[in-house]
N, C-alpha and C. Protein backbone atom coordinates (compact mmCIF):
# COMPACT_ATOMS: atom_id res chain seq x y z
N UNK A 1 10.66 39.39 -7.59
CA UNK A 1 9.74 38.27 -7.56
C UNK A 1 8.96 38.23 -8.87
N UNK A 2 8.69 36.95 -9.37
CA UNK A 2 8.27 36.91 -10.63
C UNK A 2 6.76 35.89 -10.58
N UNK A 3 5.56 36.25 -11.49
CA UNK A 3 4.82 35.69 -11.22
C UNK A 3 4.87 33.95 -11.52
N UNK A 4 4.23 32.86 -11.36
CA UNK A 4 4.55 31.96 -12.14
C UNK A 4 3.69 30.91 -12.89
N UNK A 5 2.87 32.28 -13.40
CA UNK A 5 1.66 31.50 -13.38
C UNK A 5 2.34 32.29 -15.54
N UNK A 6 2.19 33.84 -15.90
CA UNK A 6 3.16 34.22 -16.71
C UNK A 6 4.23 34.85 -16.70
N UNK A 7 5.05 34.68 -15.40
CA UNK A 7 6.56 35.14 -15.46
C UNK A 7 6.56 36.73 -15.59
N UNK A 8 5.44 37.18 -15.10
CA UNK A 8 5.76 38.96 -15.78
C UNK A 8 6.16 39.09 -13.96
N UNK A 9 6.56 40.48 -13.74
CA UNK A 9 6.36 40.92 -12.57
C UNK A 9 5.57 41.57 -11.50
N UNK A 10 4.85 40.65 -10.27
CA UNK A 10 4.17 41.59 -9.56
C UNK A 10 2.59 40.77 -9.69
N UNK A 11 2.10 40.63 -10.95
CA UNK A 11 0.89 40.45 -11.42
C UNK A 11 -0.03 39.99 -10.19
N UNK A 12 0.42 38.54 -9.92
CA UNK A 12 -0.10 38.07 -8.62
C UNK A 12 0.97 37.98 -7.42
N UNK A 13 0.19 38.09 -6.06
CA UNK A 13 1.37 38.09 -5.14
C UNK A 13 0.79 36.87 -4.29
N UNK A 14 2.36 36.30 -3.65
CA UNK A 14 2.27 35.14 -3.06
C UNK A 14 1.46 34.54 -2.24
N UNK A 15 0.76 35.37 -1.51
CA UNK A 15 -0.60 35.16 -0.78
C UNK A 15 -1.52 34.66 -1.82
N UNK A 16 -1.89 35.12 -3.02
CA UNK A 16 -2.98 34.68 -3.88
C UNK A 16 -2.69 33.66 -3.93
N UNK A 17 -1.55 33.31 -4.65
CA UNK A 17 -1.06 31.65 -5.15
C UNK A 17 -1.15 31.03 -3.74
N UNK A 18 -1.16 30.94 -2.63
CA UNK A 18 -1.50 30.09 -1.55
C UNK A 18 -2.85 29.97 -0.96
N UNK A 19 -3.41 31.13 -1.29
CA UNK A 19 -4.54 31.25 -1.03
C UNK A 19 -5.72 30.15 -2.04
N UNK A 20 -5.17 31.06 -3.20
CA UNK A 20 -6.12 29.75 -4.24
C UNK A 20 -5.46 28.62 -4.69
N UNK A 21 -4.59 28.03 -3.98
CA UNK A 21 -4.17 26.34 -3.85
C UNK A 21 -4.87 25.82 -2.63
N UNK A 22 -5.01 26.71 -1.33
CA UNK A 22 -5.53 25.95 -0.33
C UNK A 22 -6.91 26.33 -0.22
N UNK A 23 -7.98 27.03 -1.51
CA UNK A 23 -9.38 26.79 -2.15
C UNK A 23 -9.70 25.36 -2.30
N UNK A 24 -8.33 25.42 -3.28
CA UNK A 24 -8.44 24.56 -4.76
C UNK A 24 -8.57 22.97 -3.60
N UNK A 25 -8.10 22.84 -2.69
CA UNK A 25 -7.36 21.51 -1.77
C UNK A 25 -8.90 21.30 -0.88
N UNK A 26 -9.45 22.51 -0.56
CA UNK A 26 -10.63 22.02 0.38
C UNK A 26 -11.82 21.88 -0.61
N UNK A 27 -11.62 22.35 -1.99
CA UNK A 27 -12.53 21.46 -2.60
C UNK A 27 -12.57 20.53 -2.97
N UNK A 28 -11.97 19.24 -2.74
CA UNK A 28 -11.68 17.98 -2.82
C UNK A 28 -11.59 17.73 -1.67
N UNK A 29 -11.25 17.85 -0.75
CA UNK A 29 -11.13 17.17 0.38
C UNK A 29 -12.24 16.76 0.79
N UNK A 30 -13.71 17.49 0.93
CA UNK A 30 -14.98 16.84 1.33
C UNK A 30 -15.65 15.74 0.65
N UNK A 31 -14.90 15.58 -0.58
CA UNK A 31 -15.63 14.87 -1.46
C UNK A 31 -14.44 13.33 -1.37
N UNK A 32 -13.27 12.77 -1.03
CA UNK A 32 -12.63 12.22 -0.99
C UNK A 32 -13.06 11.61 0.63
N UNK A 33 -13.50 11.50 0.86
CA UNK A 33 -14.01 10.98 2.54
C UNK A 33 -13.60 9.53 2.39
N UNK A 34 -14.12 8.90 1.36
CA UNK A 34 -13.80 7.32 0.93
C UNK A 34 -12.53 6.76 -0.04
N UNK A 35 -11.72 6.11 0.57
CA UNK A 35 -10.79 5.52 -0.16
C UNK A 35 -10.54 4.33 -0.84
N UNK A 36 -11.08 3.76 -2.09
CA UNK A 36 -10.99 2.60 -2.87
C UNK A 36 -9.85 2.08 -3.69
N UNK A 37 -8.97 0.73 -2.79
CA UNK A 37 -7.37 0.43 -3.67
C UNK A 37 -8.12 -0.68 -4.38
N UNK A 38 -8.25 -1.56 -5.38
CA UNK A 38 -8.29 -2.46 -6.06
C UNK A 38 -7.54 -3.52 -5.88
N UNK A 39 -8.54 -4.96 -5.08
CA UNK A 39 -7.36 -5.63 -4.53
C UNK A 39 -7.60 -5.65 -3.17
N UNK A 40 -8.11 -4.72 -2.43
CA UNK A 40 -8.00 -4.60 -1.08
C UNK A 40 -9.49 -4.27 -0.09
N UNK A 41 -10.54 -5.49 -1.31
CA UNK A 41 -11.76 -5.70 -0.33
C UNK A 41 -11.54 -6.61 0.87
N UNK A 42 -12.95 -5.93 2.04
CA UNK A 42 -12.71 -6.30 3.42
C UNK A 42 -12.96 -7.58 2.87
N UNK A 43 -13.01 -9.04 3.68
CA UNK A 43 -13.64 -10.05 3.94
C UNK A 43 -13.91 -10.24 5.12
N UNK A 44 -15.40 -10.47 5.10
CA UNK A 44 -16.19 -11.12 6.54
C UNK A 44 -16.13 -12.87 6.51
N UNK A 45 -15.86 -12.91 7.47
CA UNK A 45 -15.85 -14.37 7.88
C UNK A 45 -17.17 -14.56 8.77
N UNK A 46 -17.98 -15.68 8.59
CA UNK A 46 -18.29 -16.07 9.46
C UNK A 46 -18.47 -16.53 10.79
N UNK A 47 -18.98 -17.13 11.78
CA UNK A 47 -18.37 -17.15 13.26
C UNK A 47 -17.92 -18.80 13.13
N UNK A 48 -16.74 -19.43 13.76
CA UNK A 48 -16.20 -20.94 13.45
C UNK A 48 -15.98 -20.76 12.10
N UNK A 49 -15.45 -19.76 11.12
CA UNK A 49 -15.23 -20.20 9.79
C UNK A 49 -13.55 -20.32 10.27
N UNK A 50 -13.30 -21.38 8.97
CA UNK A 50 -11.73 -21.44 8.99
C UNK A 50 -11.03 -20.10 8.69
N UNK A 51 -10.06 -19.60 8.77
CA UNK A 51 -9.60 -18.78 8.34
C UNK A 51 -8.03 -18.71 7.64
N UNK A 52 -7.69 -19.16 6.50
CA UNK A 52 -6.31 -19.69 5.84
C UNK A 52 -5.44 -18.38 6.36
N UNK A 53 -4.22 -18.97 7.22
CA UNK A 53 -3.13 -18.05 7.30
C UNK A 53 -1.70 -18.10 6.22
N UNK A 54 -1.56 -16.62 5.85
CA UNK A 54 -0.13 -16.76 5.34
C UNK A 54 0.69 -16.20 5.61
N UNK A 55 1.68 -16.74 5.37
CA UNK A 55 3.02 -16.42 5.43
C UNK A 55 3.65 -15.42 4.55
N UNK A 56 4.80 -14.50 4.70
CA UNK A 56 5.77 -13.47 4.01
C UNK A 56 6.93 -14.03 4.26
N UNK A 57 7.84 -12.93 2.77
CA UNK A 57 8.92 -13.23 2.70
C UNK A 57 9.75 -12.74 4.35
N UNK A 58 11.20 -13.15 4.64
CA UNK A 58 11.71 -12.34 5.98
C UNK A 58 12.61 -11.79 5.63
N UNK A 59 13.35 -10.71 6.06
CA UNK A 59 14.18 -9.57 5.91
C UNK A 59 14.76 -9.57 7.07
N UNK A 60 16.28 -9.06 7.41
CA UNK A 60 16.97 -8.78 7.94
C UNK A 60 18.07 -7.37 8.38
N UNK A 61 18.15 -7.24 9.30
CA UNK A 61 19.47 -5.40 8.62
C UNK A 61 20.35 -5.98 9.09
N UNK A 62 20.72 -7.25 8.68
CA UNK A 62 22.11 -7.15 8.53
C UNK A 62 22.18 -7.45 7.15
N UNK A 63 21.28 -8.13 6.22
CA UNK A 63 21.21 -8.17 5.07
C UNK A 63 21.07 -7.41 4.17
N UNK A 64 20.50 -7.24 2.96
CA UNK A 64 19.28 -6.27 2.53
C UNK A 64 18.61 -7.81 1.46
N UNK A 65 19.20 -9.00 1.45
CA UNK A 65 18.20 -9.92 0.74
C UNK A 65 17.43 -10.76 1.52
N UNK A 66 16.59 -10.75 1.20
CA UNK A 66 15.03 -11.36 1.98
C UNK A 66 15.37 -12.92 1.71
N UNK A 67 14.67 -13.32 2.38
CA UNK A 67 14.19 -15.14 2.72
C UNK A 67 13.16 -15.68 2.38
N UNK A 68 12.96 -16.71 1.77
CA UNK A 68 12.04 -17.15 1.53
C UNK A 68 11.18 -17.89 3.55
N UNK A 69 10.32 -17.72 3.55
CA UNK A 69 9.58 -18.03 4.94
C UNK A 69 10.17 -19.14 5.50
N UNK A 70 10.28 -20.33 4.42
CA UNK A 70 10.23 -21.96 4.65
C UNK A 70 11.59 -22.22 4.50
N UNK A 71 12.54 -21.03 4.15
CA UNK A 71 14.06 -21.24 4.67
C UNK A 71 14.69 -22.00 6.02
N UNK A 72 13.96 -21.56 6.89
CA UNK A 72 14.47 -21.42 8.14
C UNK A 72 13.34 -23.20 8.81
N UNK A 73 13.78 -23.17 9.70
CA UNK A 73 12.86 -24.13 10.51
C UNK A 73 12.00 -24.40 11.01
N UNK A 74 10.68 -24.15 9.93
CA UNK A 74 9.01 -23.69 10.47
C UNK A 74 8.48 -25.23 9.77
N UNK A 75 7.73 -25.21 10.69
CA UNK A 75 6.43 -26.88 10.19
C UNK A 75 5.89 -26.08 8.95
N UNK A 76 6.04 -27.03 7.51
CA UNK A 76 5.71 -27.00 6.22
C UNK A 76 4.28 -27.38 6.03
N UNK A 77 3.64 -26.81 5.61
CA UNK A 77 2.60 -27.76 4.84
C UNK A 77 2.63 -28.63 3.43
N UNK A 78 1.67 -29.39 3.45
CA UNK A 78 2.01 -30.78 2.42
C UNK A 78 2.52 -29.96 1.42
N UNK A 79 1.76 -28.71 0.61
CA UNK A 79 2.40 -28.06 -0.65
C UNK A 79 2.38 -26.91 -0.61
N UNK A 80 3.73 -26.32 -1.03
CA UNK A 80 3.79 -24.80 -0.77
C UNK A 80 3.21 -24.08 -1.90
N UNK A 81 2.00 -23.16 -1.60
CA UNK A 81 1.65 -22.72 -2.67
C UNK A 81 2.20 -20.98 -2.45
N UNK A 82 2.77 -20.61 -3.84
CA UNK A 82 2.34 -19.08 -3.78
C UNK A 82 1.39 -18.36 -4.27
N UNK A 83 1.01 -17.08 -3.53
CA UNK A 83 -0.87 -16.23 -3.39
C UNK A 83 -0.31 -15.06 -3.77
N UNK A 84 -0.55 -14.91 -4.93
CA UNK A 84 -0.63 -13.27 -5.39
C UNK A 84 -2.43 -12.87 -5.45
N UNK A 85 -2.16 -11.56 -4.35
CA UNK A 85 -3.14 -11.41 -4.57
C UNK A 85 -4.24 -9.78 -4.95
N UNK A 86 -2.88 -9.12 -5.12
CA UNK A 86 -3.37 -7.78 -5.28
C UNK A 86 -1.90 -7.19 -6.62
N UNK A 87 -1.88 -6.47 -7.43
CA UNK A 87 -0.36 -6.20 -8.34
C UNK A 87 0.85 -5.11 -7.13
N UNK A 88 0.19 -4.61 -5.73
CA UNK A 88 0.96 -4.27 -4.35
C UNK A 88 2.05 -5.33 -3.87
N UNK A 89 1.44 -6.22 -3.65
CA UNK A 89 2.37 -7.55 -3.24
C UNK A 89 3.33 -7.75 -4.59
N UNK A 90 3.11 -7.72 -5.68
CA UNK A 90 4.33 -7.74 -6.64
C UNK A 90 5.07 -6.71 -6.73
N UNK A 91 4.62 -5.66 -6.72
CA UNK A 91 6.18 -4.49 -6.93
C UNK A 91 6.46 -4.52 -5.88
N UNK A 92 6.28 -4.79 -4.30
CA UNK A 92 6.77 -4.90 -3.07
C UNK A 92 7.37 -5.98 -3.33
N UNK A 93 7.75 -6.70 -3.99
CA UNK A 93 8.48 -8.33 -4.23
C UNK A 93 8.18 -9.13 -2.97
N UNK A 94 6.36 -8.65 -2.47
CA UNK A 94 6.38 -9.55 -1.37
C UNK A 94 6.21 -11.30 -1.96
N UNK A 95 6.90 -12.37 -0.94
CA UNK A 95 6.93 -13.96 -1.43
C UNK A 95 5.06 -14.36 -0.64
N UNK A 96 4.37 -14.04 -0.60
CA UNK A 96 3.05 -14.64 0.15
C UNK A 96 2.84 -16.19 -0.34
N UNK A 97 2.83 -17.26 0.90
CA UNK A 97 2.24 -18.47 0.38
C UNK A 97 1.93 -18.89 1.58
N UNK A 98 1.34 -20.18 1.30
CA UNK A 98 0.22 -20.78 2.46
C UNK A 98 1.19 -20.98 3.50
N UNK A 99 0.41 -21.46 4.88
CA UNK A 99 1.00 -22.09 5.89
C UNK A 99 0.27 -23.25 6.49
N UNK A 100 0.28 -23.64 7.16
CA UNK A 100 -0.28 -25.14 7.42
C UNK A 100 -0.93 -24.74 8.50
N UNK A 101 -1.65 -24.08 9.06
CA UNK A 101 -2.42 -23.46 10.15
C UNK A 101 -3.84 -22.76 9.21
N UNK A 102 -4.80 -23.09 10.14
CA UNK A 102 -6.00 -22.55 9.15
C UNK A 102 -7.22 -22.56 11.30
């Protein structure tokens, strides 16, 4: 067994190296309590506020290429807009755009 912290033999034994990784892990852990993504503040609505719904792309397993929503036979609204709204929804190649329901 070789150490691998400098490769000599013996120096430290495997208990240490687990020992002071699972130090090293509960000192961060108390301090990480809160998680902040960019992109992904709550919104409060009001009570009777409208609330705009959208739509995603659809997927299939018999496929592996996705659909655009308004492919298929759903009531359109007057203009289809697309909502990017976080850079998540782009590398997910999610399609997000309005729907005619609010």
């Amino acid at each position: 067994w070789r150490c691998s912290i400098c490769m000599c033999r013996g120096c430290r034994s495997p208990p240490y190296s687990i020992m002071t990784g699972l130090f090293g892990l509960l000192l961060v852990v108390p301090v990480a309590d809160a998680l902040y993504l960019p992109g992904f503040l709550p919104k409060q609505y009001e009570a009777n506020a409208s609330v705009e719904l959208k739509v995603n792309k659809l997927t299939s397993v018999k496929t592996q290429l996705p659909y655009r929503y308004y492919t298929l036979p759903y009531c359109l609204p007057d203009v289809i807009r697309e909502s990017r709204e976080n850079l998540g929804e782009t590398l997910m190649g999610d399609v997000i755009e309005n729907s005619p329901y609010a």
